[in-house]
N, C-alpha and C. Protein backbone atom coordinates (compact mmCIF):
# COMPACT_ATOMS: atom_id res chain seq x y z
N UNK A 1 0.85 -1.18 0.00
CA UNK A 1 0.00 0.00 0.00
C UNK A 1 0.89 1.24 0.00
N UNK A 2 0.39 2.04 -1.33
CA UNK A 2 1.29 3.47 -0.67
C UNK A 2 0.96 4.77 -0.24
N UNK A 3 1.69 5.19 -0.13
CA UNK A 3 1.13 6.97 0.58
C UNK A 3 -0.18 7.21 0.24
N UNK A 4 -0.55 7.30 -1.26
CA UNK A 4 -1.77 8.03 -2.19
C UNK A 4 -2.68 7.01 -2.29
N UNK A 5 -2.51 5.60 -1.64
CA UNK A 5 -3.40 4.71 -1.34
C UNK A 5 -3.66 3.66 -2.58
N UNK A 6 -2.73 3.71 -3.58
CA UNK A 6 -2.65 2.47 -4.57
C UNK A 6 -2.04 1.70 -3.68
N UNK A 7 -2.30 0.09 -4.69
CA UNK A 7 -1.30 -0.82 -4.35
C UNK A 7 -0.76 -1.31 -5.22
N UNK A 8 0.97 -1.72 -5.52
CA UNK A 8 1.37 -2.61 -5.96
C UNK A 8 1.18 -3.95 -5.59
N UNK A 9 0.98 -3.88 -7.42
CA UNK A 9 0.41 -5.79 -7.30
C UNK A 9 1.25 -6.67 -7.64
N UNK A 10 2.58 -6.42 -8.24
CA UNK A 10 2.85 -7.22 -9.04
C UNK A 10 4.54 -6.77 -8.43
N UNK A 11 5.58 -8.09 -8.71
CA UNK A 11 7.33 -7.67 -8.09
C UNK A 11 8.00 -6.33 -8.73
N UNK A 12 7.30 -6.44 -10.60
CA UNK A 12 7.73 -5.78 -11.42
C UNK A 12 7.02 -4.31 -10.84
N UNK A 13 6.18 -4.19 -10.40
CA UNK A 13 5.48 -2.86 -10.12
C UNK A 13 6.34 -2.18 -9.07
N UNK A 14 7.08 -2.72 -8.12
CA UNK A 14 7.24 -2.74 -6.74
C UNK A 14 9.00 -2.43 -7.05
N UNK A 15 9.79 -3.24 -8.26
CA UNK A 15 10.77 -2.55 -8.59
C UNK A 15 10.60 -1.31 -9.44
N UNK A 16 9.76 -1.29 -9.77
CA UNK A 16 9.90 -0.01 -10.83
C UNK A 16 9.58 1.40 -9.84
N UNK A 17 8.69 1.25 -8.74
CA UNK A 17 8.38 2.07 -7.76
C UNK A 17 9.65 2.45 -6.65
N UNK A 18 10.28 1.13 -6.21
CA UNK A 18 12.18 1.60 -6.16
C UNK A 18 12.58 2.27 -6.70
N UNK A 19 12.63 1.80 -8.01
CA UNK A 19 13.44 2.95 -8.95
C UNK A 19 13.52 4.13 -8.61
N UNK A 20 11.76 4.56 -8.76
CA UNK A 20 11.41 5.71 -8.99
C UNK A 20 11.50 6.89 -7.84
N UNK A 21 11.35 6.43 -6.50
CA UNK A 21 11.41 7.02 -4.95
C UNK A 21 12.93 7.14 -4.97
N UNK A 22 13.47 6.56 -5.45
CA UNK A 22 15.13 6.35 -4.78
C UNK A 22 15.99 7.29 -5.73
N UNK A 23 16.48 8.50 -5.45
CA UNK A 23 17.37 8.84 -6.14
C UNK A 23 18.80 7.89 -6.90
N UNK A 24 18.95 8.54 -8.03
CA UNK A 24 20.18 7.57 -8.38
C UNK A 24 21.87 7.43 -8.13
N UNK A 25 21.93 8.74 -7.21
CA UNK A 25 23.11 8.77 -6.12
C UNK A 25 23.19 7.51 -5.22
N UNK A 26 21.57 7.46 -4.65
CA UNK A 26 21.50 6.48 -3.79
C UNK A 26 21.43 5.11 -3.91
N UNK A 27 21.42 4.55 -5.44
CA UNK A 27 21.02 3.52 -5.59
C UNK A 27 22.53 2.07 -4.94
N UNK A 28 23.47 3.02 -5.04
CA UNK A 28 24.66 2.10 -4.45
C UNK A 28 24.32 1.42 -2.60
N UNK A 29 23.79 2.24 -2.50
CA UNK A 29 23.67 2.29 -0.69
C UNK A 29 23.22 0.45 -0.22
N UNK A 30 23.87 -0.10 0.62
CA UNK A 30 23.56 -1.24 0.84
C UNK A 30 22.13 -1.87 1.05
N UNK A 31 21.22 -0.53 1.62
CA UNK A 31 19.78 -1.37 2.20
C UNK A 31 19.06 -1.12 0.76
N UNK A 32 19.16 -0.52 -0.48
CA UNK A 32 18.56 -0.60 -1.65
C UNK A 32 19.13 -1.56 -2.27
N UNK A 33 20.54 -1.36 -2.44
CA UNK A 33 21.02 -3.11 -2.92
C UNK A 33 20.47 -4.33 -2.71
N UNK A 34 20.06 -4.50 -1.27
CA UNK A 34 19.71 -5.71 -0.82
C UNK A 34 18.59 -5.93 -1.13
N UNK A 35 17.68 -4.42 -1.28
CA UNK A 35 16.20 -4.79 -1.97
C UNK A 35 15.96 -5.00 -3.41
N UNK A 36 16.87 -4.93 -3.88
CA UNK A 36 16.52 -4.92 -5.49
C UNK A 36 16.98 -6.29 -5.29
N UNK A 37 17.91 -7.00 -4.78
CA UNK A 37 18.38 -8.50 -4.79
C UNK A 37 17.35 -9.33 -4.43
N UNK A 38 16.22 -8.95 -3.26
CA UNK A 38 15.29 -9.74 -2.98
C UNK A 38 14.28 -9.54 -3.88
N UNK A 39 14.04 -8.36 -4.08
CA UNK A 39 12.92 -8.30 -5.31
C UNK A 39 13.26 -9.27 -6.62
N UNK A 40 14.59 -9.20 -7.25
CA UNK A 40 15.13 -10.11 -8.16
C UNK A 40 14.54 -11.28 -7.88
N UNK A 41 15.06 -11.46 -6.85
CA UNK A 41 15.22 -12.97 -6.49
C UNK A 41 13.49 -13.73 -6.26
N UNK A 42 12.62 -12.92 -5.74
CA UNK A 42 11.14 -13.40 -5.50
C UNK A 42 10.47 -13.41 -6.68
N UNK A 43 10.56 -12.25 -7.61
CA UNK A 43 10.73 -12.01 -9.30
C UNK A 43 10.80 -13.00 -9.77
N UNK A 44 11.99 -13.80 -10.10
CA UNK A 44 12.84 -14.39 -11.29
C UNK A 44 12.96 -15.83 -10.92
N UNK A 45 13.16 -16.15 -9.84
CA UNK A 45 13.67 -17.59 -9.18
C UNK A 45 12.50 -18.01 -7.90
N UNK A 46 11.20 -17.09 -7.93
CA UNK A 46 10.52 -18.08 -6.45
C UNK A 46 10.80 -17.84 -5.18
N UNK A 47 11.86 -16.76 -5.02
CA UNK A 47 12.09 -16.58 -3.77
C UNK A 47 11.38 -15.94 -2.69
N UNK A 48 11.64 -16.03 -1.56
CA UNK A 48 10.62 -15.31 -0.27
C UNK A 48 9.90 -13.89 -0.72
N UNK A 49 9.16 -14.15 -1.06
CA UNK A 49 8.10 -12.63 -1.08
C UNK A 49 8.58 -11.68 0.20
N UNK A 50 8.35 -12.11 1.24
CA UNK A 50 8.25 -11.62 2.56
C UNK A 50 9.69 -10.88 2.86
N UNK A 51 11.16 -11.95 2.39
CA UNK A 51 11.89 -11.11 2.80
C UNK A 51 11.91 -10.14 1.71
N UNK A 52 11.38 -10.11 0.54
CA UNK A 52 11.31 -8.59 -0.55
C UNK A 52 10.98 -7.19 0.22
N UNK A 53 9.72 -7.81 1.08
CA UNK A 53 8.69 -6.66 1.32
C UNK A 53 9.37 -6.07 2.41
N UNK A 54 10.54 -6.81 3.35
CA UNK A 54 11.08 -6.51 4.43
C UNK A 54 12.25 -5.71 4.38
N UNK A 55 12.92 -5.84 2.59
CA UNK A 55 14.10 -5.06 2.15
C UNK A 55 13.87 -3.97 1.70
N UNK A 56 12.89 -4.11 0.78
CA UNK A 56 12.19 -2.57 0.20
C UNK A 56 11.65 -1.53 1.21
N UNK A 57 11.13 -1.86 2.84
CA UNK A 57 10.85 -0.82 3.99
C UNK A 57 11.81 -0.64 4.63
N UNK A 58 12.91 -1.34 4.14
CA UNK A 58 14.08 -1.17 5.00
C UNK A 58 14.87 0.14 4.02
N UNK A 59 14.51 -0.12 2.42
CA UNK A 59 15.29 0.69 1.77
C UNK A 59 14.27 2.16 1.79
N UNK A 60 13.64 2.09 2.13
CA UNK A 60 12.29 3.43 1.74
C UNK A 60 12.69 4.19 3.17
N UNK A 61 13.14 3.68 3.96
CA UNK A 61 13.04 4.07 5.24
C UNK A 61 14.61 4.18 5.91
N UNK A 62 15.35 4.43 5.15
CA UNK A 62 16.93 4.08 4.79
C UNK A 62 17.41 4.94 6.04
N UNK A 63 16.58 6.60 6.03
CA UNK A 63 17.32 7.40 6.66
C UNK A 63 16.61 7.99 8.05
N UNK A 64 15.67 6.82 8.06
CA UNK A 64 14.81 6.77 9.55
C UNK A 64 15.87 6.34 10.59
N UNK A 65 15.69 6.89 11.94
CA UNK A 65 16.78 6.58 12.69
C UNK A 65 15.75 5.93 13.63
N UNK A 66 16.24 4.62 14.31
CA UNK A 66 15.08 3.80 15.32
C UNK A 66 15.98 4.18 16.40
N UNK A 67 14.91 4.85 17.36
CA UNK A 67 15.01 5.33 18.94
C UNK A 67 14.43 3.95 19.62
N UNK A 68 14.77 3.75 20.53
CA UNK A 68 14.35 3.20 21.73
C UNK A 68 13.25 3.61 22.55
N UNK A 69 12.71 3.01 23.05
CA UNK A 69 11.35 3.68 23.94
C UNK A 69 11.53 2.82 24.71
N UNK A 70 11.84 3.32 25.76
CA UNK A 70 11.52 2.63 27.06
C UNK A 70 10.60 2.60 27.97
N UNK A 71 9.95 3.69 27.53
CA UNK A 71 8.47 3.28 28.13
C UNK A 71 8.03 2.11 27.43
N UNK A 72 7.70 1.26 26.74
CA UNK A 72 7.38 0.55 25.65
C UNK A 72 7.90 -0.75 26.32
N UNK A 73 8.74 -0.59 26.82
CA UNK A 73 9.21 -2.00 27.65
C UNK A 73 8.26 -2.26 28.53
N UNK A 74 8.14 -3.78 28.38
CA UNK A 74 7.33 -4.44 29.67
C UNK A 74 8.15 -5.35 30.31
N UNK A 75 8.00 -4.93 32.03
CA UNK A 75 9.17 -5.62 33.20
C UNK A 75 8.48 -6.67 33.62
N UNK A 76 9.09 -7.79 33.72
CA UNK A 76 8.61 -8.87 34.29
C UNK A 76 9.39 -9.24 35.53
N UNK A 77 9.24 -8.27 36.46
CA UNK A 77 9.94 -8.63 37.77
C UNK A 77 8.81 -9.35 38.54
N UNK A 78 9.64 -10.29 39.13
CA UNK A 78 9.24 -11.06 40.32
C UNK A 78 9.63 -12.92 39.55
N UNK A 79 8.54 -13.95 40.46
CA UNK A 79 7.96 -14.90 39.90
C UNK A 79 6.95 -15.31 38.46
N UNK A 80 7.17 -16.11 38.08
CA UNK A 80 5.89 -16.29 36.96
C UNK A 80 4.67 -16.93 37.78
N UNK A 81 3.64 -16.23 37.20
CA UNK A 81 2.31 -16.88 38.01
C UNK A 81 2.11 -18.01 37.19
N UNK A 82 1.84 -19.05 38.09
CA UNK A 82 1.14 -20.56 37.37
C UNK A 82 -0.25 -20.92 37.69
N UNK A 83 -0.17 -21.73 36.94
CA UNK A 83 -2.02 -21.48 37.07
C UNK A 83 -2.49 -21.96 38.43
N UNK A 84 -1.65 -23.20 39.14
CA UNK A 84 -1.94 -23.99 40.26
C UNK A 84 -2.31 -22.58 40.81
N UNK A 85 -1.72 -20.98 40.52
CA UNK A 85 -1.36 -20.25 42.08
C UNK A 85 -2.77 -18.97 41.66
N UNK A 86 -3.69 -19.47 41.01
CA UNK A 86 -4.84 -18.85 40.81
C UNK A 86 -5.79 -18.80 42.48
């Protein structure tokens, strides 16, 4: 699904939409490399769909920086409750 609410349907749609978002300075950069390799590869030979879709948000999202949230953590201090201790 994208921004403007189409979807690519097809591997060939989904590389050509790479192409097109990705400047061509950037196309060397390792996390677009790796997506055009999985796209190839799910494309041409059968390979994992899934890891395609996982390289291409990795490459779209290249210059997102992932923070930590620690609120977001859940602590599991103490014992585990078992059911006997209902």
């Amino acid at each position: 699904m994208l921004d403007d609410g189409s979807k690519l349907l097809t591997l060939r749609e989904a590389i050509a939409h790479l192409g097109k978002i990705i400047s061509k300075s950037e196309h060397d950069i390792k996390e677009v490399q790796a997506a055009a390799h999985c796209l190839t590869q799910a494309a041409e030979h059968g390979g994992p769909v899934s890891f395609a879709r996982i390289g291409v948000t990795q490459a779209i999202n290249r210059h997102v920086e992932r923070v930590f949230d620690p609120s977001r953590k859940d602590h599991h201090w103490g014992r585990r409750k078992l059911k006997r201790d209902d």
